[in-house]
Each structure stands twice: as C-alpha cells, then as structure tokens.
N, C-alpha and C. Protein backbone atom coordinates (compact mmCIF):
# COMPACT_ATOMS: atom_id res chain seq x y z
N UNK A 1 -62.57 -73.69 -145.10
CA UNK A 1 -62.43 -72.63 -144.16
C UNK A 1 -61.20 -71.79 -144.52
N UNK A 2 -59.95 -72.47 -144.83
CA UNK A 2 -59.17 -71.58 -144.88
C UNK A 2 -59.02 -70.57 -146.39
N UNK A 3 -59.82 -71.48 -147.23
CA UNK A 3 -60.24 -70.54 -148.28
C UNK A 3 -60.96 -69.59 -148.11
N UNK A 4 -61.98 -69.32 -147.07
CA UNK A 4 -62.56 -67.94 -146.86
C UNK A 4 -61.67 -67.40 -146.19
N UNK A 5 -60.69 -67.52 -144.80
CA UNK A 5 -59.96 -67.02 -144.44
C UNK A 5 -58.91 -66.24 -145.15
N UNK A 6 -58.50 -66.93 -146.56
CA UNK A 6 -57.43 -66.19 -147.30
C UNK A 6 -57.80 -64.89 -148.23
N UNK A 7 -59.54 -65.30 -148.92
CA UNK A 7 -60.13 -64.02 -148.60
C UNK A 7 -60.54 -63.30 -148.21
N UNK A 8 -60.36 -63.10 -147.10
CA UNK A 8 -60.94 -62.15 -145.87
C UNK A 8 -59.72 -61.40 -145.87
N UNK A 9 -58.58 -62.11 -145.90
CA UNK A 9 -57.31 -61.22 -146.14
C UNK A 9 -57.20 -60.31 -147.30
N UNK A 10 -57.12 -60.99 -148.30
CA UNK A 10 -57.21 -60.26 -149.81
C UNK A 10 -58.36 -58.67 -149.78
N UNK A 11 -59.51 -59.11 -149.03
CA UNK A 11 -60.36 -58.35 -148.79
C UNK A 11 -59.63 -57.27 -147.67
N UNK A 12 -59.18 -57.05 -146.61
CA UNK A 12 -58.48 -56.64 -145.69
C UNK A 12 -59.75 -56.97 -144.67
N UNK A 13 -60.05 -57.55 -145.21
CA UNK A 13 -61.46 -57.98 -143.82
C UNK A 13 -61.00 -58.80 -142.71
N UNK A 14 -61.61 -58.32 -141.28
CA UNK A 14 -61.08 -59.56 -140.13
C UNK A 14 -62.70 -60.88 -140.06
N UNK A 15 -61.95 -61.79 -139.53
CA UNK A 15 -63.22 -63.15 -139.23
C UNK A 15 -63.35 -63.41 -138.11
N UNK A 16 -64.66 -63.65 -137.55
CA UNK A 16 -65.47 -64.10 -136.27
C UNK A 16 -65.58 -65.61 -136.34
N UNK A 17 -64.99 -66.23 -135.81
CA UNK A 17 -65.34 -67.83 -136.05
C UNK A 17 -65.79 -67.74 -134.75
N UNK A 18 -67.13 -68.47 -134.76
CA UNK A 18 -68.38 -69.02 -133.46
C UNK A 18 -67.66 -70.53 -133.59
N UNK A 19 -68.63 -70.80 -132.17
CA UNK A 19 -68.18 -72.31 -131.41
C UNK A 19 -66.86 -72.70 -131.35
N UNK A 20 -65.90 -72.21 -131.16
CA UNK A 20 -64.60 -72.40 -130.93
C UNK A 20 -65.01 -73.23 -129.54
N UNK A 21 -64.73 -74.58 -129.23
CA UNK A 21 -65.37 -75.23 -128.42
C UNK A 21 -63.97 -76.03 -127.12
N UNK A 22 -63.34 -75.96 -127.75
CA UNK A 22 -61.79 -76.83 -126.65
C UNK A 22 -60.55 -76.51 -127.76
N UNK A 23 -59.38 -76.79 -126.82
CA UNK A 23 -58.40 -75.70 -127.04
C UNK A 23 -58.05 -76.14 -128.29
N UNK A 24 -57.70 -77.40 -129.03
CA UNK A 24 -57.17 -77.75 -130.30
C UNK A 24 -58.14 -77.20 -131.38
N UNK A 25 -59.20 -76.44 -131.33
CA UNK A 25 -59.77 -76.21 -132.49
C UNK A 25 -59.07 -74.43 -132.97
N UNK A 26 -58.91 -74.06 -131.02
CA UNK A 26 -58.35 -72.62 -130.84
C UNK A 26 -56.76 -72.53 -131.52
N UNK A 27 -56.22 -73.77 -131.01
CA UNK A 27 -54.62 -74.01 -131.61
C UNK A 27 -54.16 -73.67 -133.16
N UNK A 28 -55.35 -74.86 -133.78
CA UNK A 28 -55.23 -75.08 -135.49
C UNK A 28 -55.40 -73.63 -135.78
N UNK A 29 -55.69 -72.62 -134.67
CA UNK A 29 -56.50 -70.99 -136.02
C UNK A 29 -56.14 -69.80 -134.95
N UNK A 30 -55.46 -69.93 -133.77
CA UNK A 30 -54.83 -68.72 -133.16
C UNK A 30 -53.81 -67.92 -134.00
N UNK A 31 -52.49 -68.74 -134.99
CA UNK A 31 -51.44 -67.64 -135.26
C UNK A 31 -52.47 -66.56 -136.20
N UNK A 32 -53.80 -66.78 -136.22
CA UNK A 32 -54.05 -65.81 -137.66
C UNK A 32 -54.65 -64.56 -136.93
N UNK A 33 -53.79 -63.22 -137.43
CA UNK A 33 -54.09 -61.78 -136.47
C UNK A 33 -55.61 -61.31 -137.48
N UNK A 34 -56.00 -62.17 -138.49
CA UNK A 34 -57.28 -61.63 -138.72
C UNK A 34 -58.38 -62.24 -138.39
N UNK A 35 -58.23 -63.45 -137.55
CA UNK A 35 -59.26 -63.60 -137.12
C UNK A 35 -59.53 -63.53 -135.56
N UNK A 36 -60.45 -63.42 -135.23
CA UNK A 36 -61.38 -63.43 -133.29
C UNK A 36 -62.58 -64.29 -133.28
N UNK A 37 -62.26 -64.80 -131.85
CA UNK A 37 -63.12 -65.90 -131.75
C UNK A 37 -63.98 -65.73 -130.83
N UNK A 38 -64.97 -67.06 -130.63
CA UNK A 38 -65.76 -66.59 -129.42
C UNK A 38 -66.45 -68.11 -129.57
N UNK A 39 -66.93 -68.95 -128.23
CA UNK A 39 -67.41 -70.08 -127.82
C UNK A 39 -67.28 -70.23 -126.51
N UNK A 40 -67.97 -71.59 -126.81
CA UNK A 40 -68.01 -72.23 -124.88
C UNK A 40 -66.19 -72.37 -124.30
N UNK A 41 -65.88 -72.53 -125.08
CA UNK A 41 -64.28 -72.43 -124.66
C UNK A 41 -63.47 -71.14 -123.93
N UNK A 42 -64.73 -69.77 -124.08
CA UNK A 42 -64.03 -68.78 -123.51
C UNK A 42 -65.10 -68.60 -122.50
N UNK A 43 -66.32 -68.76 -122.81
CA UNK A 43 -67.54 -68.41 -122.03
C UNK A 43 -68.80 -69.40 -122.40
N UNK A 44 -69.14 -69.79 -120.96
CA UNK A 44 -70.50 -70.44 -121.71
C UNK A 44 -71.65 -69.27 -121.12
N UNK A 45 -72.52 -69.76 -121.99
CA UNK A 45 -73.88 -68.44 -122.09
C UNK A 45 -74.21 -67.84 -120.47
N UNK A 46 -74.01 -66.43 -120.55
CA UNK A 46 -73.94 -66.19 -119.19
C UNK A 46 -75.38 -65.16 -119.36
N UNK A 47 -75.99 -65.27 -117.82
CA UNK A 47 -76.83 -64.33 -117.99
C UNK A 47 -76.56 -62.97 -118.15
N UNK A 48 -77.72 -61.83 -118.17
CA UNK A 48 -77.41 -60.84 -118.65
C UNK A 48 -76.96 -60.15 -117.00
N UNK A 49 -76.63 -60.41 -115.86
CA UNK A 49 -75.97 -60.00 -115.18
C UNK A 49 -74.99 -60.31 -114.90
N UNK A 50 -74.07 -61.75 -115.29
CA UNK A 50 -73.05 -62.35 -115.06
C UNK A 50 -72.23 -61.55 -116.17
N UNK A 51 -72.74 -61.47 -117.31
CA UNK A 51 -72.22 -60.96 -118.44
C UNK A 51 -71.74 -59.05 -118.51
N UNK A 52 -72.61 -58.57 -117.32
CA UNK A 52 -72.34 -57.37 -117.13
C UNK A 52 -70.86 -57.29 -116.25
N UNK A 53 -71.19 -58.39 -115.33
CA UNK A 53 -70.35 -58.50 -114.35
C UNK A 53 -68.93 -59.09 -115.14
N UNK A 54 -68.82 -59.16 -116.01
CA UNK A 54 -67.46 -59.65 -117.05
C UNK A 54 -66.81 -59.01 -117.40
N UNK A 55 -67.97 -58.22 -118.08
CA UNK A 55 -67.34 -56.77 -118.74
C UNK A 55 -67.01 -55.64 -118.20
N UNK A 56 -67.55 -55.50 -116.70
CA UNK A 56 -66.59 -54.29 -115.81
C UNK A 56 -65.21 -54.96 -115.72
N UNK A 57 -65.10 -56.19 -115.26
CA UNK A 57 -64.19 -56.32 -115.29
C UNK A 57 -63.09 -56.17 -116.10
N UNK A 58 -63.16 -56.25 -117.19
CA UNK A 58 -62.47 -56.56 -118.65
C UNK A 58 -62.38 -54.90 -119.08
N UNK A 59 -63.28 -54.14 -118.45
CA UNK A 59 -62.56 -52.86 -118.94
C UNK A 59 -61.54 -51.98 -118.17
C-alpha cells in the first residue's frame, strides 16, 4: 500500500482508500494530505434519503 501511495505522490495524484472500517486503520494513514477516505467508520450505507439528509447538512 504504501508503495502505491508514494506513487500517487510522484504522480501528484490524490488516493481514495474504501473500507476504512475503525479508528486504528484511520490512525496508521490520516497524516497523509494525499489521501481521503471513506467506510463504515464514517458512514454506514445510508439510504438515498438519509444520505440527502447528510449532505444539506454538510453544506
């Protein structure tokens, strides 16, 4: 992993890591500003009205 991560840098590319699942997986890979995450750890699968209802909020 962190070999694609170091090219994603080289590349100036940012990374999406899926299933980020409980906080120590978030810990080992938060200091890195090129990557964003997304899993049950931030959200579990919401319907498509709960999910609307997220995103007013959030804007």
């Amino acid at each position: 992993m962190r070999s694609i991560i170091n090219m994603a840098k080289i590349l100036d590319m940012k990374i999406i890591l899926e299933g980020i699942e409980v906080q120590e997986q978030l810990d080992l890979l938060a200091q890195d500003n090129y990557i964003k995450y997304q899993g049950f750890y931030f959200y579990k699968p919401l319907s498509e009205e709960s999910f609307l209802k997220v995103l007013k909020e959030r804007l």
